[in-house]
C-alpha atoms as a PDB file:
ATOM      1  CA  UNK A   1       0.000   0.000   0.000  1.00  0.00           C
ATOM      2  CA  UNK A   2       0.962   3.258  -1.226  1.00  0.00           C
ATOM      3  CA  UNK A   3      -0.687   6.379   0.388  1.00  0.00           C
ATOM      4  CA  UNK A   4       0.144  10.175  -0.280  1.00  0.00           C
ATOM      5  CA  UNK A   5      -1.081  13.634   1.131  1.00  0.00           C
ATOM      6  CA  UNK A   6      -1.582  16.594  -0.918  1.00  0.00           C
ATOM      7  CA  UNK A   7       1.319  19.067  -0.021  1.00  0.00           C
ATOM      8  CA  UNK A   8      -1.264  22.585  -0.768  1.00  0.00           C
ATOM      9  CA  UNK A   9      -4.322  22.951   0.815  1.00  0.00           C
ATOM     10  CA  UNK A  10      -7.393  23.310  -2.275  1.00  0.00           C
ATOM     11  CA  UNK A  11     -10.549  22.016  -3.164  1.00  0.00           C
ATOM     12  CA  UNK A  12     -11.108  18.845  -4.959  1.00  0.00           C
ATOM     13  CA  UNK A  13      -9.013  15.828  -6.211  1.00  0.00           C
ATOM     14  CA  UNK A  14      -5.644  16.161  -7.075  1.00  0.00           C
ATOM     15  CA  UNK A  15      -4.642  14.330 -10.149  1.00  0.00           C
ATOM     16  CA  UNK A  16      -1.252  14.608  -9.690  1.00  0.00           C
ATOM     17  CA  UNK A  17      -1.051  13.131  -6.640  1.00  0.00           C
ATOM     18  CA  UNK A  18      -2.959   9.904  -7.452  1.00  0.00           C
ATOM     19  CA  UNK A  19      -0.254  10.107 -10.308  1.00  0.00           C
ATOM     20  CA  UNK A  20       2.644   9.824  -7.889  1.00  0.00           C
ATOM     21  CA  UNK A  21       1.468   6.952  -5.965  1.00  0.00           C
ATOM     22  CA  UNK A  22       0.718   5.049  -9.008  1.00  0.00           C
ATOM     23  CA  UNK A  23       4.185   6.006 -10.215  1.00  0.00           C
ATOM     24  CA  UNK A  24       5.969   4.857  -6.963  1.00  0.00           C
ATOM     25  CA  UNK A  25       4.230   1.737  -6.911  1.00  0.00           C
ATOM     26  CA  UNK A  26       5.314   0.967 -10.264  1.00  0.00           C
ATOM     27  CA  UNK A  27       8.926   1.444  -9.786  1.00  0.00           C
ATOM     28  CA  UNK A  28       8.662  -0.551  -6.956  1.00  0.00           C
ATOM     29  CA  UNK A  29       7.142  -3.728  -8.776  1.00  0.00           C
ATOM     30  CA  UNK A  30       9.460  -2.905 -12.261  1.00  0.00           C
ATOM     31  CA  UNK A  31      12.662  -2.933  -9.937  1.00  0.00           C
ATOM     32  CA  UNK A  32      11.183  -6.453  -9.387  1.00  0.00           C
ATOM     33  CA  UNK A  33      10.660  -7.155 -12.655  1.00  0.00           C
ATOM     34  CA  UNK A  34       7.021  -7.367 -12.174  1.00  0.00           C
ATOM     35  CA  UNK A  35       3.907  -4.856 -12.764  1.00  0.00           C
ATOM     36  CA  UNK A  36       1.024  -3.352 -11.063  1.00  0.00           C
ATOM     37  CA  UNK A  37      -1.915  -4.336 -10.348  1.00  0.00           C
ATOM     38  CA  UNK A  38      -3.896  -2.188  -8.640  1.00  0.00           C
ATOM     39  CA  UNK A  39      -6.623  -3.774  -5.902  1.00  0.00           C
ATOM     40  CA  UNK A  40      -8.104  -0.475  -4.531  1.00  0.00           C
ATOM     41  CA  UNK A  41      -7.804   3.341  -5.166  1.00  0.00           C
ATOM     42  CA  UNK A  42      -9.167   5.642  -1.995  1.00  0.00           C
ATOM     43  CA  UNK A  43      -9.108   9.264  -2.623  1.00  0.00           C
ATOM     44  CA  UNK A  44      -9.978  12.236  -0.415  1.00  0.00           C
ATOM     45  CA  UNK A  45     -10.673  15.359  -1.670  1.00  0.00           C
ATOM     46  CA  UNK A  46      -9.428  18.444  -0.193  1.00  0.00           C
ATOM     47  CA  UNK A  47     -11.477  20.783   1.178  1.00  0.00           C
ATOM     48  CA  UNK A  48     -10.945  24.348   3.388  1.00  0.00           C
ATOM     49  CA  UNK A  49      -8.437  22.910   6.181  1.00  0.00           C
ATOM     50  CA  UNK A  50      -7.941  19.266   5.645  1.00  0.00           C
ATOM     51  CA  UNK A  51      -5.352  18.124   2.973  1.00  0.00           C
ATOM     52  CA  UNK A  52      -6.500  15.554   0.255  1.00  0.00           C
ATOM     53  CA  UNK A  53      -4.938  12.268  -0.073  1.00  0.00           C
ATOM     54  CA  UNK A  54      -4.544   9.379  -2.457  1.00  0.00           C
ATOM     55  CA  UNK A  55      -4.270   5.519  -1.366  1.00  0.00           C
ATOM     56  CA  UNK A  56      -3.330   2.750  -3.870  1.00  0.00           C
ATOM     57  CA  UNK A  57      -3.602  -0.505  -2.213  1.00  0.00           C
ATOM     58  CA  UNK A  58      -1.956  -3.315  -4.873  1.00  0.00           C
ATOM     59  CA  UNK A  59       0.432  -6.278  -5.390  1.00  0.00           C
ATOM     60  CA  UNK A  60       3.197  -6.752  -7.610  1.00  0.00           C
ATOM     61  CA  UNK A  61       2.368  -9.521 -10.315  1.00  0.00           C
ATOM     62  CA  UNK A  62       4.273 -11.199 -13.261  1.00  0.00           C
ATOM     63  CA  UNK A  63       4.313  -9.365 -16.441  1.00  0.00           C
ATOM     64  CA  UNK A  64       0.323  -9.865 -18.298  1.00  0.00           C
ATOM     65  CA  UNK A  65      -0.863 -11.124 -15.271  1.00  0.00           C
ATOM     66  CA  UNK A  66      -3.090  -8.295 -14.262  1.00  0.00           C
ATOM     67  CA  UNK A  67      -4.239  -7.669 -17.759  1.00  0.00           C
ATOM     68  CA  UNK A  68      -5.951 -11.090 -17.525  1.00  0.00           C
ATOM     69  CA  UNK A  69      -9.846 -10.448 -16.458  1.00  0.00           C
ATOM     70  CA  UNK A  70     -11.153 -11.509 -13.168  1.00  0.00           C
ATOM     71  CA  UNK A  71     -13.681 -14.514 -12.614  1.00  0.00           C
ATOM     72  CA  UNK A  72     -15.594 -14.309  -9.933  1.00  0.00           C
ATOM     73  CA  UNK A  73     -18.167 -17.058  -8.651  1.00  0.00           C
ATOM     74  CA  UNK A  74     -21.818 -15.237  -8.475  1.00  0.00           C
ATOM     75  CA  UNK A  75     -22.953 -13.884  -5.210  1.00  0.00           C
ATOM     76  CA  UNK A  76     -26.466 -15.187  -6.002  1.00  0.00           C
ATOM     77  CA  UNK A  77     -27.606 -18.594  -7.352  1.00  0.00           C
ATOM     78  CA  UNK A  78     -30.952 -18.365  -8.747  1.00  0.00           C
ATOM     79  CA  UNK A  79     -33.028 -22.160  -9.120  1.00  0.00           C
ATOM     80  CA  UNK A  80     -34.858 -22.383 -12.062  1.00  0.00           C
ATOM     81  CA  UNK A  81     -37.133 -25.639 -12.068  1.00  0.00           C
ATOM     82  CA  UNK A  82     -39.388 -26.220 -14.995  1.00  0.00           C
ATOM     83  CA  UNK A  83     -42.984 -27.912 -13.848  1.00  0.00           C
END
């Protein structure tokens, strides 16, 4: 997990930051020789006296790996009987 605060006070999102943690965690899984992929993105905006932030929470995988779509089993299983 990567997390970052915004270093200026402002209003909104800032892009840049959520650029820089991305950034860091891929030099961290390239020096590896592996790549991102990235599990869960939290931002905070910033608003009048509180500081944004961006949080990357991910795992270092082999190259193609995380390009590969997830399967997931279905959280509901529907019956259909026919009479």
């Amino acid at each position: 997990m990567i997390g970052k605060k915004d270093g200026s006070p402002g209003i909104g999102v800032s892009l840049s930051n959520k650029a820089e943690v991305y950034g860091e965690a891929n030099t961290f899984c390239r020096a590896k020789g592996l790549e991102v992929d990235a599990l869960n993105v939290t931002t905070t905006p910033a608003m009048p006296r509180r500081l944004g932030s961006a949080e990357l929470q991910f795992r270092c995988v082999s190259p193609g790996a995380a390009a590969q779509p997830l399967v997931r089993d279905s959280d509901n299983i529907i019956e259909i009987r026919n009479r």
